[in-house]
PDB file of N, CA and C in Angstrom:
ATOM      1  N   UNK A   1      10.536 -53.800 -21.930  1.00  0.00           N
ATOM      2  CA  UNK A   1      10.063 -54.934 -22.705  1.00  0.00           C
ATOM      3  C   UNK A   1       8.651 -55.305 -22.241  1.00  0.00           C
ATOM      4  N   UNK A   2       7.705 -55.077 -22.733  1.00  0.00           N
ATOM      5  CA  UNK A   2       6.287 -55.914 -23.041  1.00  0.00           C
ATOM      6  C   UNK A   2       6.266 -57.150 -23.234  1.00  0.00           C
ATOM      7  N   UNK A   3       5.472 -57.573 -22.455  1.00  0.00           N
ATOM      8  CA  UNK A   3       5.170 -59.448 -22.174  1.00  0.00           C
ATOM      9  C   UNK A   3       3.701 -59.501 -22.523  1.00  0.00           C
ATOM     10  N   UNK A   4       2.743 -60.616 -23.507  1.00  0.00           N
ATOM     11  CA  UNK A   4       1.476 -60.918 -23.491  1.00  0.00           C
ATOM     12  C   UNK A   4       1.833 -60.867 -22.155  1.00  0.00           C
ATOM     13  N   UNK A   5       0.440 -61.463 -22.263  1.00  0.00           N
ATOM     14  CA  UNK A   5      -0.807 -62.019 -20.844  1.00  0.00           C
ATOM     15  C   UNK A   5      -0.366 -63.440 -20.657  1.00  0.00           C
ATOM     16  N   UNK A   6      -0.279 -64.044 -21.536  1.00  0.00           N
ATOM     17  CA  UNK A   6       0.270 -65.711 -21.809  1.00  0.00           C
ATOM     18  C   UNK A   6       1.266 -66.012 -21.520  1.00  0.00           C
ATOM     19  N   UNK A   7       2.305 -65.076 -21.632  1.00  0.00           N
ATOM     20  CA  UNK A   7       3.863 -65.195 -21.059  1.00  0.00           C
ATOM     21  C   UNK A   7       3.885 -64.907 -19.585  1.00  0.00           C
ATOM     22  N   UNK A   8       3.383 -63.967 -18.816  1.00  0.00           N
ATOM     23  CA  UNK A   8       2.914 -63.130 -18.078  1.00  0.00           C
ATOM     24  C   UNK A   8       2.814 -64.736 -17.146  1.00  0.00           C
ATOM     25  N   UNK A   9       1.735 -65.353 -17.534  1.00  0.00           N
ATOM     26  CA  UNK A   9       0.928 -66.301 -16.894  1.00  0.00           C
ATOM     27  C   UNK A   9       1.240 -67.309 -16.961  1.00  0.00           C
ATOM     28  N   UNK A  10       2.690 -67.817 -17.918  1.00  0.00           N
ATOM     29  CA  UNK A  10       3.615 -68.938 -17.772  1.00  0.00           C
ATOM     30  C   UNK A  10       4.691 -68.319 -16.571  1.00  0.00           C
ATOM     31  N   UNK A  11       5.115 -67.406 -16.851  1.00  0.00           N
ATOM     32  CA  UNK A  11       6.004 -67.210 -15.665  1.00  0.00           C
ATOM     33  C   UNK A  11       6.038 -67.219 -14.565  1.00  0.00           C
ATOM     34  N   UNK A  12       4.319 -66.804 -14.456  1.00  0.00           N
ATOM     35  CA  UNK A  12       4.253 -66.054 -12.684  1.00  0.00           C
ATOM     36  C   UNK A  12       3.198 -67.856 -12.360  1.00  0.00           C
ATOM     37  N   UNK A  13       2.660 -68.325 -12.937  1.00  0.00           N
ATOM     38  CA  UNK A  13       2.073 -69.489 -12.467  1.00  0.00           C
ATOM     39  C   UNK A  13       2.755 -70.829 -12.924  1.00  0.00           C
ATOM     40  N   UNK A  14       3.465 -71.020 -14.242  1.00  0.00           N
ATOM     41  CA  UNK A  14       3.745 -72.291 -14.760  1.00  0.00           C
ATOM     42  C   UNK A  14       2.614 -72.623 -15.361  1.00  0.00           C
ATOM     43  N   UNK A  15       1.584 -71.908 -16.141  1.00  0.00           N
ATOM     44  CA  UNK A  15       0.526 -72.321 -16.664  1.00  0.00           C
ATOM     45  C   UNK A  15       0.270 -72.047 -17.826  1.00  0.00           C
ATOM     46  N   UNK A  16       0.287 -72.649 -19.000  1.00  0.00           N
ATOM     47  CA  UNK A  16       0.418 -72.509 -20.337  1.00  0.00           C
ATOM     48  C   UNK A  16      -1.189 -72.331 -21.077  1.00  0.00           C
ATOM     49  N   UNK A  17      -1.479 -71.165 -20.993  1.00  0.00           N
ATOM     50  CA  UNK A  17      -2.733 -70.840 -21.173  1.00  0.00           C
ATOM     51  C   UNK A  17      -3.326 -71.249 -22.335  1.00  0.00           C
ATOM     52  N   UNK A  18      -2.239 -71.460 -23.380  1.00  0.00           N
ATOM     53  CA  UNK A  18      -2.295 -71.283 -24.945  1.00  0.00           C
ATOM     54  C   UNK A  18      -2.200 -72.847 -25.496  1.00  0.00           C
ATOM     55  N   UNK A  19      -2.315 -73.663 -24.459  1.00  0.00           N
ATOM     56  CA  UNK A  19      -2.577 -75.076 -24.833  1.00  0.00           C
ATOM     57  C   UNK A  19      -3.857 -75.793 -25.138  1.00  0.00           C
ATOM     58  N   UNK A  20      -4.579 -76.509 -25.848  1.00  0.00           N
ATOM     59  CA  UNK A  20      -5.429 -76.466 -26.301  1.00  0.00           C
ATOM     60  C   UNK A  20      -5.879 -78.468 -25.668  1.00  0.00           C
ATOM     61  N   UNK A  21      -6.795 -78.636 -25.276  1.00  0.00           N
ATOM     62  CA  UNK A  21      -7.285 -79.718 -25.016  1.00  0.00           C
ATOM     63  C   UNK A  21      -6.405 -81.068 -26.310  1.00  0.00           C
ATOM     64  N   UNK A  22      -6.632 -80.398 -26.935  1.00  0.00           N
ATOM     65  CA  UNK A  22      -6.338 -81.842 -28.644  1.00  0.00           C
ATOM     66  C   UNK A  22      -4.896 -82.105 -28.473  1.00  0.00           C
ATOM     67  N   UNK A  23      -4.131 -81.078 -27.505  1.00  0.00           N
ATOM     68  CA  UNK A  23      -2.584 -81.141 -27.707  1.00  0.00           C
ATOM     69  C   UNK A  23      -1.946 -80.137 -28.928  1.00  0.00           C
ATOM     70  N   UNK A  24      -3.085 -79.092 -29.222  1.00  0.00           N
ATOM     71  CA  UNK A  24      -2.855 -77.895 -30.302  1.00  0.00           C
ATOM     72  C   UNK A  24      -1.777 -77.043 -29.339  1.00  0.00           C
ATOM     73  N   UNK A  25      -1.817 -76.079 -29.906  1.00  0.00           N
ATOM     74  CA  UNK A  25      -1.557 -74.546 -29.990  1.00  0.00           C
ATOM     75  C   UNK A  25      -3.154 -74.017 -29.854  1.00  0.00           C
ATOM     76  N   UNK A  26      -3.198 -73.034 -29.180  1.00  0.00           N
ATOM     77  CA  UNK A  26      -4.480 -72.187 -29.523  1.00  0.00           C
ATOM     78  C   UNK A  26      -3.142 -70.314 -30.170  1.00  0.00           C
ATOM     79  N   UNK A  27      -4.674 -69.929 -30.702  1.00  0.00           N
ATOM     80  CA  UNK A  27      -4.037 -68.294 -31.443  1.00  0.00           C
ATOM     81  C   UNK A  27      -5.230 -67.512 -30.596  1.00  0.00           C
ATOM     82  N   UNK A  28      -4.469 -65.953 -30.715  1.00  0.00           N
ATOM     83  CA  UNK A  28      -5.643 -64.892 -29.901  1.00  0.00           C
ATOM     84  C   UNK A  28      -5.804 -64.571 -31.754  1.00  0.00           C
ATOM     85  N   UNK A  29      -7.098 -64.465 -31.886  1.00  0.00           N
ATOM     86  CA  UNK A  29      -7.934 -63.947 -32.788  1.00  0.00           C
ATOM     87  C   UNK A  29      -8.666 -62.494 -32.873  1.00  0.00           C
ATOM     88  N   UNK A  30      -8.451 -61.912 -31.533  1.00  0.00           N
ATOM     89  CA  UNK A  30      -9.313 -60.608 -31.402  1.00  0.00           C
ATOM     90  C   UNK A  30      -9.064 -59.946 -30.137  1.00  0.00           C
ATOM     91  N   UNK A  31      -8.655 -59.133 -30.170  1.00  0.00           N
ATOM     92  CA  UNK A  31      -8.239 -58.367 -28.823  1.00  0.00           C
ATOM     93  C   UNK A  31     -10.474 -57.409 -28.465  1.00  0.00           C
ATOM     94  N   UNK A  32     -10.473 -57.499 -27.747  1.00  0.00           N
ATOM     95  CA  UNK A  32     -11.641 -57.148 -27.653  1.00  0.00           C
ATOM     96  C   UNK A  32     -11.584 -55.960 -26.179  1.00  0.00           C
ATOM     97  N   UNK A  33     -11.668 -54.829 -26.790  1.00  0.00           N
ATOM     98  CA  UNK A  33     -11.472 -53.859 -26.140  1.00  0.00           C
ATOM     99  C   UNK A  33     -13.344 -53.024 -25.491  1.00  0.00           C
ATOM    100  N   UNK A  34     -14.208 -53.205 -26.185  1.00  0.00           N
ATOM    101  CA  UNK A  34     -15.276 -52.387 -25.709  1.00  0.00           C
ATOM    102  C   UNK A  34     -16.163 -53.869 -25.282  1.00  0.00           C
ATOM    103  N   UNK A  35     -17.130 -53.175 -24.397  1.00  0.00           N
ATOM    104  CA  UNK A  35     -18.191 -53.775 -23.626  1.00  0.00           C
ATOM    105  C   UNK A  35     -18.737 -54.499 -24.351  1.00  0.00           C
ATOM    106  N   UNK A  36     -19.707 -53.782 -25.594  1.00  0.00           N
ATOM    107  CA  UNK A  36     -21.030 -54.016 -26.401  1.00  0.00           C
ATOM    108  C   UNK A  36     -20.111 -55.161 -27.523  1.00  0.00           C
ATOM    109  N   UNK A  37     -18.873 -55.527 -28.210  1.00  0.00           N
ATOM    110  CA  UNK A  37     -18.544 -56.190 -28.873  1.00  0.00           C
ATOM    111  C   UNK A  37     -17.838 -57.606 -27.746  1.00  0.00           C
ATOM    112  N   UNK A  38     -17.787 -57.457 -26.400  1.00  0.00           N
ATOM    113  CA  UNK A  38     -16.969 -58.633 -25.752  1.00  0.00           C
ATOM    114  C   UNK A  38     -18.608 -59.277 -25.266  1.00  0.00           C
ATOM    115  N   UNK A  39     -20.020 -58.537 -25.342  1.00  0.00           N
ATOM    116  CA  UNK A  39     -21.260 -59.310 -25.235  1.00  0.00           C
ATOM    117  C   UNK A  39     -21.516 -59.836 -25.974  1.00  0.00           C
ATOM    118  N   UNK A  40     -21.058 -58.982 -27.303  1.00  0.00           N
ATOM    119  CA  UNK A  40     -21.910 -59.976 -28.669  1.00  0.00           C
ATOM    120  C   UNK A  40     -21.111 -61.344 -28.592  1.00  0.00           C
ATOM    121  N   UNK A  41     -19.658 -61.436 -28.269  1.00  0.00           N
ATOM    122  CA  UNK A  41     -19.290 -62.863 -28.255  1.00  0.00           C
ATOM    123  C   UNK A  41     -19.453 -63.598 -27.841  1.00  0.00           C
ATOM    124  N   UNK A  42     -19.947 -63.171 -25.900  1.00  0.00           N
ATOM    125  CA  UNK A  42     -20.226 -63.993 -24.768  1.00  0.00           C
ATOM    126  C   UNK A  42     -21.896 -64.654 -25.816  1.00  0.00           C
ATOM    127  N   UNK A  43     -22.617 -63.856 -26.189  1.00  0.00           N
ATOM    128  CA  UNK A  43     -23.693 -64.275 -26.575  1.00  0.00           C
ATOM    129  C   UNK A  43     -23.634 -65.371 -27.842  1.00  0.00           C
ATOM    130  N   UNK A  44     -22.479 -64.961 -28.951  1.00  0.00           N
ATOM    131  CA  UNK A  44     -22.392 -65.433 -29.863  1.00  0.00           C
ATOM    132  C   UNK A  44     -21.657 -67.186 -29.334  1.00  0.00           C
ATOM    133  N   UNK A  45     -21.135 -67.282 -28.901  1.00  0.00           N
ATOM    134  CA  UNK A  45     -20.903 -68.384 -27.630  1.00  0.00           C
ATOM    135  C   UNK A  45     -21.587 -68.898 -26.780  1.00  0.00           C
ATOM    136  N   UNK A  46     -22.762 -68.599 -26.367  1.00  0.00           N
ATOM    137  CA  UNK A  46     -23.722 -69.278 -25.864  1.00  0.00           C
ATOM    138  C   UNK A  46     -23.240 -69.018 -24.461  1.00  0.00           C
ATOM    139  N   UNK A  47     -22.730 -67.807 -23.845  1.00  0.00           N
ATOM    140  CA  UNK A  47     -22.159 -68.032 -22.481  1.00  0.00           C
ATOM    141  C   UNK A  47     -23.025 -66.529 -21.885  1.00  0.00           C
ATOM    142  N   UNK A  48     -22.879 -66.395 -20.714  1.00  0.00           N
ATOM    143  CA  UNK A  48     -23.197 -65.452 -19.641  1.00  0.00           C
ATOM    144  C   UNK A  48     -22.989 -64.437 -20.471  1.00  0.00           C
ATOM    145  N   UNK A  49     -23.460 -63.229 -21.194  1.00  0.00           N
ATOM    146  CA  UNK A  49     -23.438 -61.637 -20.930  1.00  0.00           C
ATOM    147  C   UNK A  49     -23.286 -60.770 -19.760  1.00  0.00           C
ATOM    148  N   UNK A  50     -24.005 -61.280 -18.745  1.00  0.00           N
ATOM    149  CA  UNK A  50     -24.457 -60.358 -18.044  1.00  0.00           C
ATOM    150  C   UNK A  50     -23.880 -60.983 -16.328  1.00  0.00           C
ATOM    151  N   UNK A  51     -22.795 -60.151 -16.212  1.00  0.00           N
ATOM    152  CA  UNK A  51     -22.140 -60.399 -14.800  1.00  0.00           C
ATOM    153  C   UNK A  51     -23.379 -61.038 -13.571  1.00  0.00           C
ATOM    154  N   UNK A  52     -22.651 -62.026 -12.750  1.00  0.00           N
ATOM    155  CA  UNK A  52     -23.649 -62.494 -11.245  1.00  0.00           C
ATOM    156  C   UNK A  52     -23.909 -61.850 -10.640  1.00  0.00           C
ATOM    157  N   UNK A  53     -24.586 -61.680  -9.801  1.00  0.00           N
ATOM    158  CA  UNK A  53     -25.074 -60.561  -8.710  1.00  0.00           C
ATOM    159  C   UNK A  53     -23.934 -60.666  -8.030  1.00  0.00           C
ATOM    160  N   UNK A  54     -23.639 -59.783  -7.168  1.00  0.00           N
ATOM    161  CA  UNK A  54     -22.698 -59.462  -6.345  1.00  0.00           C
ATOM    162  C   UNK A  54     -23.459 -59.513  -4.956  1.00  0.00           C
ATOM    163  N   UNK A  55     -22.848 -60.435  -4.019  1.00  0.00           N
ATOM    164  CA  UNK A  55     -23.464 -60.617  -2.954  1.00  0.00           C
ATOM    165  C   UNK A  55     -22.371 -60.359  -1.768  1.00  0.00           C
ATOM    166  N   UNK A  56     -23.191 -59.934  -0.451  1.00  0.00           N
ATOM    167  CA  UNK A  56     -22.551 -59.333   0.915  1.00  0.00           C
ATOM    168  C   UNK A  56     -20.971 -60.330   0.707  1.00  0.00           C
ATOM    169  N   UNK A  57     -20.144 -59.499   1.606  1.00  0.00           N
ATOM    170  CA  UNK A  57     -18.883 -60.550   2.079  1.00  0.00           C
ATOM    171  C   UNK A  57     -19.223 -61.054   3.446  1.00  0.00           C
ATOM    172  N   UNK A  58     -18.432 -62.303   3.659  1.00  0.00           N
ATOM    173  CA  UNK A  58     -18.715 -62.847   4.902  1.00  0.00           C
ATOM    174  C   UNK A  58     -18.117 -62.274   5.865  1.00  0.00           C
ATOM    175  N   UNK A  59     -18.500 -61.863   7.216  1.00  0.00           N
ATOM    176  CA  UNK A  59     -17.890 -61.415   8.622  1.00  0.00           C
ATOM    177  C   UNK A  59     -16.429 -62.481   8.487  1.00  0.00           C
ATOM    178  N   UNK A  60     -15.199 -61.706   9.129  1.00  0.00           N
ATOM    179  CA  UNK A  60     -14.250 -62.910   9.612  1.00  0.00           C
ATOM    180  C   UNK A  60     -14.631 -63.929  10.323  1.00  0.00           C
ATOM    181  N   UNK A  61     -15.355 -64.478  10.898  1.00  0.00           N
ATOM    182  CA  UNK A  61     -15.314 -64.995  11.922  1.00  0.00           C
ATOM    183  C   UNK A  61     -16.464 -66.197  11.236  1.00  0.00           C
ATOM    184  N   UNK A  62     -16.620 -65.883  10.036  1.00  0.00           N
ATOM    185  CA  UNK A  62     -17.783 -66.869   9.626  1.00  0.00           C
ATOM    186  C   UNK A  62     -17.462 -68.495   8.912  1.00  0.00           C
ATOM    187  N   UNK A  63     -17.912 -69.769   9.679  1.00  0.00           N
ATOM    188  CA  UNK A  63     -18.060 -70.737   9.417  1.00  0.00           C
ATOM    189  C   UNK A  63     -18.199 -71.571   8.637  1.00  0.00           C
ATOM    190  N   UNK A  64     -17.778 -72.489   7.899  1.00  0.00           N
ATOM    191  CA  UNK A  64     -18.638 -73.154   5.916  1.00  0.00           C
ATOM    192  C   UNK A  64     -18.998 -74.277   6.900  1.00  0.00           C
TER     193      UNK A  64
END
């Protein structure tokens, strides 16, 4: 048996992904499988394209 991602992520967290701020339902609209069409959305959305730099990891032993 196959589980979404949404079921997946109610079960294993208690977190109802598919709830919507207004007290909606939200729907998946588009499974988005390639690179060049999941940018055009980030873009078409006004959000990040282009992943953060990836920076060193900290030694264990390191301080905040």
């Amino acid at each position: 048996m196959e589980l979404d991602w949404a079921t997946l992520l109610k079960r294993t967290y208690d977190i109802d992904v598919m709830v919507c701020p207004c007290d909606g339902r939200l729907k998946a609209v588009e499974l988005v499988t390639e690179a060049e069409r999941a940018k055009e959305l980030l873009e078409q959305f006004v959000m990040l394209a282009k992943s953060p730099p990836v920076t060193r990891a900290r030694p264990p032993d390191w301080d905040s």
